[in-house]
Protein backbone atom coordinates (compact mmCIF):
# COMPACT_ATOMS: atom_id res chain seq x y z
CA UNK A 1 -5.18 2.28 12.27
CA UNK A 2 -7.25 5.69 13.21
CA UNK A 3 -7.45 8.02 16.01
CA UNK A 4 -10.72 6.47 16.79
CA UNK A 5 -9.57 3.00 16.77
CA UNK A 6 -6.85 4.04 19.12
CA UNK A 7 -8.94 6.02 21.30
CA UNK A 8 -11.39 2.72 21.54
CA UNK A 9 -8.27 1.09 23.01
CA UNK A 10 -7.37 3.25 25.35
CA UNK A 11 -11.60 3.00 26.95
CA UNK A 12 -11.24 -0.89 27.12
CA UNK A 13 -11.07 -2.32 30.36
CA UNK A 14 -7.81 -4.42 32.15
CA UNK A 15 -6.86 -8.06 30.65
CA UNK A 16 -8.59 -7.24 27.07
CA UNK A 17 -6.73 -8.75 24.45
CA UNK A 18 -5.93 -6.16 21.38
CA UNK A 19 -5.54 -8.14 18.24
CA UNK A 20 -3.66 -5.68 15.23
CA UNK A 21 -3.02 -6.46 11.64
CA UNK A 22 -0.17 -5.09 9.71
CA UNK A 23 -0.85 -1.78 11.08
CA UNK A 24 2.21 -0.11 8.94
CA UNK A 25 -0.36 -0.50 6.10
CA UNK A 26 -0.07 3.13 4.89
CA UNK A 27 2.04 4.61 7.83
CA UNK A 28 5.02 6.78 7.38
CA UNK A 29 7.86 5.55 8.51
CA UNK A 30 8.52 7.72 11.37
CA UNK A 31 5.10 6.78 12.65
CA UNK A 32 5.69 3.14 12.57
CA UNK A 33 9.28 3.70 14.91
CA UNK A 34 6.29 5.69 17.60
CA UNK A 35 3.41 2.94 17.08
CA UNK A 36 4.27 0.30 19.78
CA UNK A 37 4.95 2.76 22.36
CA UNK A 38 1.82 5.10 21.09
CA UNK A 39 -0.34 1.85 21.80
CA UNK A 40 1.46 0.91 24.71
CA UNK A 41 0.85 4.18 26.71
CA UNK A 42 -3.05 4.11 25.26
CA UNK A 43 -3.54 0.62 26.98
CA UNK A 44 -4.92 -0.23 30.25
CA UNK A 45 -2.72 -2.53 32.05
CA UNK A 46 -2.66 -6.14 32.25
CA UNK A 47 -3.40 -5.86 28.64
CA UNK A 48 -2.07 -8.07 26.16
CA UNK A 49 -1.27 -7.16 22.52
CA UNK A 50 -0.72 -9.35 19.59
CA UNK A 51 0.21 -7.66 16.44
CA UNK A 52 1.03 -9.26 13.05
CA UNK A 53 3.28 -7.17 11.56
CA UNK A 54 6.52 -7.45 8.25
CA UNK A 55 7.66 -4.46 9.60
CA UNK A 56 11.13 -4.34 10.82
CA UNK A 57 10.25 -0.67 12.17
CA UNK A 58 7.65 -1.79 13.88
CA UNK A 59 9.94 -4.64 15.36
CA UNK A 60 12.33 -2.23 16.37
CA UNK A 61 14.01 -2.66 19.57
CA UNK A 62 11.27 -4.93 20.75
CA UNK A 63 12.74 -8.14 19.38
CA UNK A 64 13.37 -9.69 22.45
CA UNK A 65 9.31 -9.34 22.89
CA UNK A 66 8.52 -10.98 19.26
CA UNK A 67 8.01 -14.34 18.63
CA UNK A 68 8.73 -15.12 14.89
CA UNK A 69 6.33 -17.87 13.17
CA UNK A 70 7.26 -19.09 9.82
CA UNK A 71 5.35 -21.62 8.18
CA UNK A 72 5.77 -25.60 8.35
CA UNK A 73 6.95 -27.04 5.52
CA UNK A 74 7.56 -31.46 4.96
């Protein structure tokens, strides 16, 4: 995720929904431990964000925030 793309969040108006993919794809570690809280300062409020993620970085100290889907199996 860019600069741009994160400045185009941070212009969007109250109750958007902000949709992210895997957005530790080439980030450095460090910068995946600042993301949620980089994003969550950027955002209007009443905003919702759903982020797929495999990062336990990301995850952090936001688990109680994360609901975990695995896949259905018979």
């Amino acid at each position: 995720m860019n600069s741009f793309n994160l400045f185009k969040i941070s212009r969007q108006k109250s109750g958007t929904i902000f949709i992210i993919d895997e957005p530790e794809l080439s980030l450095h570690p460090k910068w995946q431990e600042d993301f949620l809280a980089a994003v969550e300062a950027l955002t209007p409020k009443n905003t919702q964000l759903i982020i797929a993620t495999h990062s336990p970085i990301i995850v952090g100290n936001n688990a109680d925030y994360c609901k975990v889907l695995l896949p259905y199996n018979n």
